[in-house]
C-alpha atoms as a PDB file:
ATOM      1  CA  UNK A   1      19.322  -9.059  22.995  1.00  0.00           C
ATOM      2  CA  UNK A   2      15.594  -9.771  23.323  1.00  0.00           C
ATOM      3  CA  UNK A   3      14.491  -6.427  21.605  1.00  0.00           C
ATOM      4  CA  UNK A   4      17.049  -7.505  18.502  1.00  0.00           C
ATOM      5  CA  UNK A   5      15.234 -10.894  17.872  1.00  0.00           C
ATOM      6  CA  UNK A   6      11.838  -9.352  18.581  1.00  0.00           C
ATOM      7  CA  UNK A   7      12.911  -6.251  15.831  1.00  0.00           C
ATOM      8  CA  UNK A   8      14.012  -9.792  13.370  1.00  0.00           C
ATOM      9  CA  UNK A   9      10.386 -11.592  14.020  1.00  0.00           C
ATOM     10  CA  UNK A  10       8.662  -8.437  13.539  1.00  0.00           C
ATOM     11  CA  UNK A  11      11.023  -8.087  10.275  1.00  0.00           C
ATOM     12  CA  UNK A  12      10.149 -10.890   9.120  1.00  0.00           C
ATOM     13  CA  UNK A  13       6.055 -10.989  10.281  1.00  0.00           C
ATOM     14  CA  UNK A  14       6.107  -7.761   7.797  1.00  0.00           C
ATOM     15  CA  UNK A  15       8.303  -9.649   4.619  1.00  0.00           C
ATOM     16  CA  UNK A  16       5.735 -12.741   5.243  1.00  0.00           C
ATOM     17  CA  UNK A  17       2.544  -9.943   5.107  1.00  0.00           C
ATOM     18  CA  UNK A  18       3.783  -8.347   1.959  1.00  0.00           C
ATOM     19  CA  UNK A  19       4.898 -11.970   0.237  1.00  0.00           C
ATOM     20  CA  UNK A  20       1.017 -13.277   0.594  1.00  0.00           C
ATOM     21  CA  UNK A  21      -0.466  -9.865  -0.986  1.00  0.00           C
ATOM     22  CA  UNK A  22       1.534  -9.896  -3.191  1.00  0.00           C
ATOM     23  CA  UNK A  23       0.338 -13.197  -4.467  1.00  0.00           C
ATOM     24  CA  UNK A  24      -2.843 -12.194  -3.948  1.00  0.00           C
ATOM     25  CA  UNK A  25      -2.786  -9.276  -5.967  1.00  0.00           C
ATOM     26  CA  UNK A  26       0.020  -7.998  -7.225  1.00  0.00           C
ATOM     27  CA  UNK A  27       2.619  -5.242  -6.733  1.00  0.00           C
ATOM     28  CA  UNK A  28       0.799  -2.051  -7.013  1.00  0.00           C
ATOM     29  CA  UNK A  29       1.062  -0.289  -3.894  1.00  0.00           C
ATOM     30  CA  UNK A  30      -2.254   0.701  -2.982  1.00  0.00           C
ATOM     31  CA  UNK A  31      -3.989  -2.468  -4.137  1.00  0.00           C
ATOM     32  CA  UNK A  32      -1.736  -4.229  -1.820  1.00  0.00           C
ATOM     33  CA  UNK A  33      -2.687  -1.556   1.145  1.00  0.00           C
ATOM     34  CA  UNK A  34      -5.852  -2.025   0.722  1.00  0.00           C
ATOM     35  CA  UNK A  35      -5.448  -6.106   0.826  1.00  0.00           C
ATOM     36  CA  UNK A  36      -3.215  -5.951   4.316  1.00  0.00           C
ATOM     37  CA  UNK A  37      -6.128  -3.809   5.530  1.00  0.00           C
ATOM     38  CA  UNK A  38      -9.220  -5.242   4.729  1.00  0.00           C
ATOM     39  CA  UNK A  39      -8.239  -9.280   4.041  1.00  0.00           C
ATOM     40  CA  UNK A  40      -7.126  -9.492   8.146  1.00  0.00           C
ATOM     41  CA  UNK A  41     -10.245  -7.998   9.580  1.00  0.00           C
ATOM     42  CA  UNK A  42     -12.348  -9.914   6.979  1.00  0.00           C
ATOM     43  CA  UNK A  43     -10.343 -13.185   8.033  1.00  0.00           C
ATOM     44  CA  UNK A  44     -10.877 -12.597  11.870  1.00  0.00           C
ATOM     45  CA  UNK A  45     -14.028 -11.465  12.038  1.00  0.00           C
ATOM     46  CA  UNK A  46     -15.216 -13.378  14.865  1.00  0.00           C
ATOM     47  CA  UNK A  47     -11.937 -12.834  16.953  1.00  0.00           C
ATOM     48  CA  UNK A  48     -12.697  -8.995  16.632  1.00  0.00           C
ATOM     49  CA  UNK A  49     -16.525  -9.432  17.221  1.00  0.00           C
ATOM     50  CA  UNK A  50     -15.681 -11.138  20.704  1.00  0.00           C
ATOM     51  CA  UNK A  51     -12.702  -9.179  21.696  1.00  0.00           C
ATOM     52  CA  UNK A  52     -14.689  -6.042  20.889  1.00  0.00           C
ATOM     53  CA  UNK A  53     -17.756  -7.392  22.365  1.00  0.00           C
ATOM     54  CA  UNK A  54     -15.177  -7.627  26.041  1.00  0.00           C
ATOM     55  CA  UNK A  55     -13.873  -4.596  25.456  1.00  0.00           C
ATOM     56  CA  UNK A  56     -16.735  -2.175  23.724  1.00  0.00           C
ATOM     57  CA  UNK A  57     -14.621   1.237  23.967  1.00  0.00           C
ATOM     58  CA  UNK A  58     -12.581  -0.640  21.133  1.00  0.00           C
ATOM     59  CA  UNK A  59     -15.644  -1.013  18.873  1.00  0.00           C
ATOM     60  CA  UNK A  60     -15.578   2.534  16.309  1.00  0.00           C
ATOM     61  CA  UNK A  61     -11.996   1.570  16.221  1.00  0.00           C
ATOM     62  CA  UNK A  62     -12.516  -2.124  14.561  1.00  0.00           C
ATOM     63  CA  UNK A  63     -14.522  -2.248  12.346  1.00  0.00           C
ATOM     64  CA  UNK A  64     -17.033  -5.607  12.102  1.00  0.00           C
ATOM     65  CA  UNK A  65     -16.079  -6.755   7.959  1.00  0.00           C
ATOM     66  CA  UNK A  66     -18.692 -10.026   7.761  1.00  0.00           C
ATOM     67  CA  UNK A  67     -18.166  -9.632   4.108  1.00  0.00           C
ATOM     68  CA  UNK A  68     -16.596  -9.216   0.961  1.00  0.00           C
ATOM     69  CA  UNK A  69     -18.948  -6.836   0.041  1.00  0.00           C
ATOM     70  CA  UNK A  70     -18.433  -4.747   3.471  1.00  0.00           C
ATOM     71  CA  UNK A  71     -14.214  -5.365   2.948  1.00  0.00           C
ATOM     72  CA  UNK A  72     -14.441  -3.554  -0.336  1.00  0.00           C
ATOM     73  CA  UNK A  73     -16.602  -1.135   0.796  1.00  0.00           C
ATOM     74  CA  UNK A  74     -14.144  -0.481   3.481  1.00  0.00           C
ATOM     75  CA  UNK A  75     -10.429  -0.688   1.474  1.00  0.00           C
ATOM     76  CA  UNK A  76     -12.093   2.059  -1.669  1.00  0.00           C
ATOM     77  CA  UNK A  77     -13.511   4.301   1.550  1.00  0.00           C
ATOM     78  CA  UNK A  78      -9.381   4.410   2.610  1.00  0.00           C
ATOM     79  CA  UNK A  79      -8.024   3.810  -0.910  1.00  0.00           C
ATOM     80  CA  UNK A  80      -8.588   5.100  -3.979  1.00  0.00           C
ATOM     81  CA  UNK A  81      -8.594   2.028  -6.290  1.00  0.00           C
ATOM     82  CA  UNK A  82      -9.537   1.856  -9.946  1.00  0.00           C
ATOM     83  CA  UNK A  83     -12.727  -0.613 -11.005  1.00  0.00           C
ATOM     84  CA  UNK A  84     -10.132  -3.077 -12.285  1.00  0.00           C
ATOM     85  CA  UNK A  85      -8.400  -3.250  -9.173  1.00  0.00           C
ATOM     86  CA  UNK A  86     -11.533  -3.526  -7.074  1.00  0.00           C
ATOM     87  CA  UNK A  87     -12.517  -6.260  -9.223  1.00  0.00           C
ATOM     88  CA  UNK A  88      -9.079  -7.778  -8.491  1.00  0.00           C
ATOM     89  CA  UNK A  89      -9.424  -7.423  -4.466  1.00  0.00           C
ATOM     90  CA  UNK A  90     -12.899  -8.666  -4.480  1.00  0.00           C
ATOM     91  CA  UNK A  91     -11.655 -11.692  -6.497  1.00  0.00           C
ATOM     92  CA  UNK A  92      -9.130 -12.197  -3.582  1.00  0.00           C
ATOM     93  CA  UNK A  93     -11.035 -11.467  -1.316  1.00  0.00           C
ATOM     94  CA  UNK A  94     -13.385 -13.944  -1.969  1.00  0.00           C
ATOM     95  CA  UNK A  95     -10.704 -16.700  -2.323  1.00  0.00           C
ATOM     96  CA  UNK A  96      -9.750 -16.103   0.943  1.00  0.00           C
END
Protein backbone atom coordinates (compact mmCIF):
# COMPACT_ATOMS: atom_id res chain seq x y z
CA UNK A 1 0.00 0.00 0.00
CA UNK A 2 2.89 2.37 0.74
CA UNK A 3 4.58 1.89 -2.76
CA UNK A 4 0.86 2.80 -4.38
CA UNK A 5 0.67 6.26 -2.59
CA UNK A 6 4.39 6.85 -3.06
CA UNK A 7 3.81 5.85 -7.19
CA UNK A 8 0.46 8.74 -6.69
CA UNK A 9 2.92 11.55 -4.98
CA UNK A 10 5.51 10.86 -7.43
CA UNK A 11 2.50 11.09 -10.12
CA UNK A 12 1.59 13.94 -9.12
CA UNK A 13 5.35 15.69 -8.16
CA UNK A 14 5.76 15.04 -12.16
CA UNK A 15 1.96 16.70 -13.30
CA UNK A 16 2.98 19.71 -10.76
CA UNK A 17 6.75 19.88 -12.70
CA UNK A 18 5.24 19.92 -16.12
CA UNK A 19 2.13 22.46 -15.02
CA UNK A 20 4.90 25.27 -13.86
CA UNK A 21 6.99 24.88 -17.30
CA UNK A 22 4.51 24.98 -18.94
CA UNK A 23 3.60 28.38 -17.70
CA UNK A 24 6.85 29.29 -17.95
CA UNK A 25 7.30 28.57 -21.40
CA UNK A 26 5.06 26.89 -23.21
CA UNK A 27 4.29 23.45 -24.68
CA UNK A 28 7.05 22.68 -27.00
CA UNK A 29 8.75 19.74 -25.83
CA UNK A 30 12.24 20.51 -25.79
CA UNK A 31 11.88 24.07 -24.54
CA UNK A 32 10.14 22.60 -21.65
CA UNK A 33 13.17 19.88 -21.20
CA UNK A 34 15.42 22.20 -21.19
CA UNK A 35 13.38 24.41 -18.40
CA UNK A 36 12.91 21.14 -15.91
CA UNK A 37 16.68 20.81 -16.40
CA UNK A 38 18.31 23.89 -16.03
CA UNK A 39 15.52 26.18 -13.88
CA UNK A 40 16.04 23.43 -10.67
CA UNK A 41 19.78 23.50 -10.57
CA UNK A 42 19.72 27.30 -11.23
CA UNK A 43 17.06 27.59 -8.29
CA UNK A 44 19.19 25.43 -5.80
CA UNK A 45 22.33 26.43 -6.41
CA UNK A 46 23.54 26.73 -3.02
CA UNK A 47 21.85 23.38 -1.83
CA UNK A 48 24.01 21.64 -4.62
CA UNK A 49 27.19 23.76 -3.86
CA UNK A 50 27.06 22.41 -0.13
CA UNK A 51 25.82 18.98 -0.70
CA UNK A 52 28.50 18.62 -3.38
CA UNK A 53 30.99 20.38 -1.36
CA UNK A 54 30.14 17.05 1.53
CA UNK A 55 30.15 14.77 -0.92
CA UNK A 56 32.90 15.86 -3.81
CA UNK A 57 32.71 12.43 -5.90
CA UNK A 58 29.17 13.97 -6.79
CA UNK A 59 30.69 17.18 -8.22
CA UNK A 60 31.19 16.38 -12.49
CA UNK A 61 27.80 14.98 -11.94
CA UNK A 62 26.03 18.45 -10.72
CA UNK A 63 26.80 20.88 -12.29
CA UNK A 64 27.33 24.51 -10.23
CA UNK A 65 24.51 26.94 -12.57
CA UNK A 66 25.19 30.54 -10.54
CA UNK A 67 23.56 32.00 -13.53
CA UNK A 68 21.27 32.58 -16.17
CA UNK A 69 23.88 32.96 -18.43
CA UNK A 70 25.63 29.51 -17.25
CA UNK A 71 21.70 27.77 -17.26
CA UNK A 72 21.44 28.59 -20.91
CA UNK A 73 24.68 27.71 -21.66
CA UNK A 74 23.94 24.45 -20.10
CA UNK A 75 20.04 23.56 -21.48
CA UNK A 76 21.41 24.55 -25.65
CA UNK A 77 24.74 22.21 -24.72
CA UNK A 78 21.79 19.22 -24.02
CA UNK A 79 19.10 20.74 -26.26
CA UNK A 80 18.97 21.95 -29.41
CA UNK A 81 16.80 25.11 -29.11
CA UNK A 82 16.13 27.76 -31.72
CA UNK A 83 17.31 31.67 -30.86
CA UNK A 84 13.64 32.41 -30.20
CA UNK A 85 13.30 29.82 -27.76
CA UNK A 86 16.54 30.62 -25.99
CA UNK A 87 15.38 34.03 -25.78
CA UNK A 88 12.17 32.61 -24.25
CA UNK A 89 14.11 30.38 -21.47
CA UNK A 90 16.43 33.13 -20.63
CA UNK A 91 13.36 35.38 -20.14
CA UNK A 92 12.16 32.66 -17.64
CA UNK A 93 14.88 32.05 -16.42
CA UNK A 94 15.51 35.27 -15.25
CA UNK A 95 11.99 35.63 -13.70
CA UNK A 96 12.68 32.93 -11.66
Amino acid sequence: MAAMFAIKDQEKADKAIDQWSMEAVGSEPDLMMAFQTVAPLLLENVAIRQWTDSNPQWKSAMPEVLTVGEAATLAQADYLLSEPQMEQLIAQLKAL
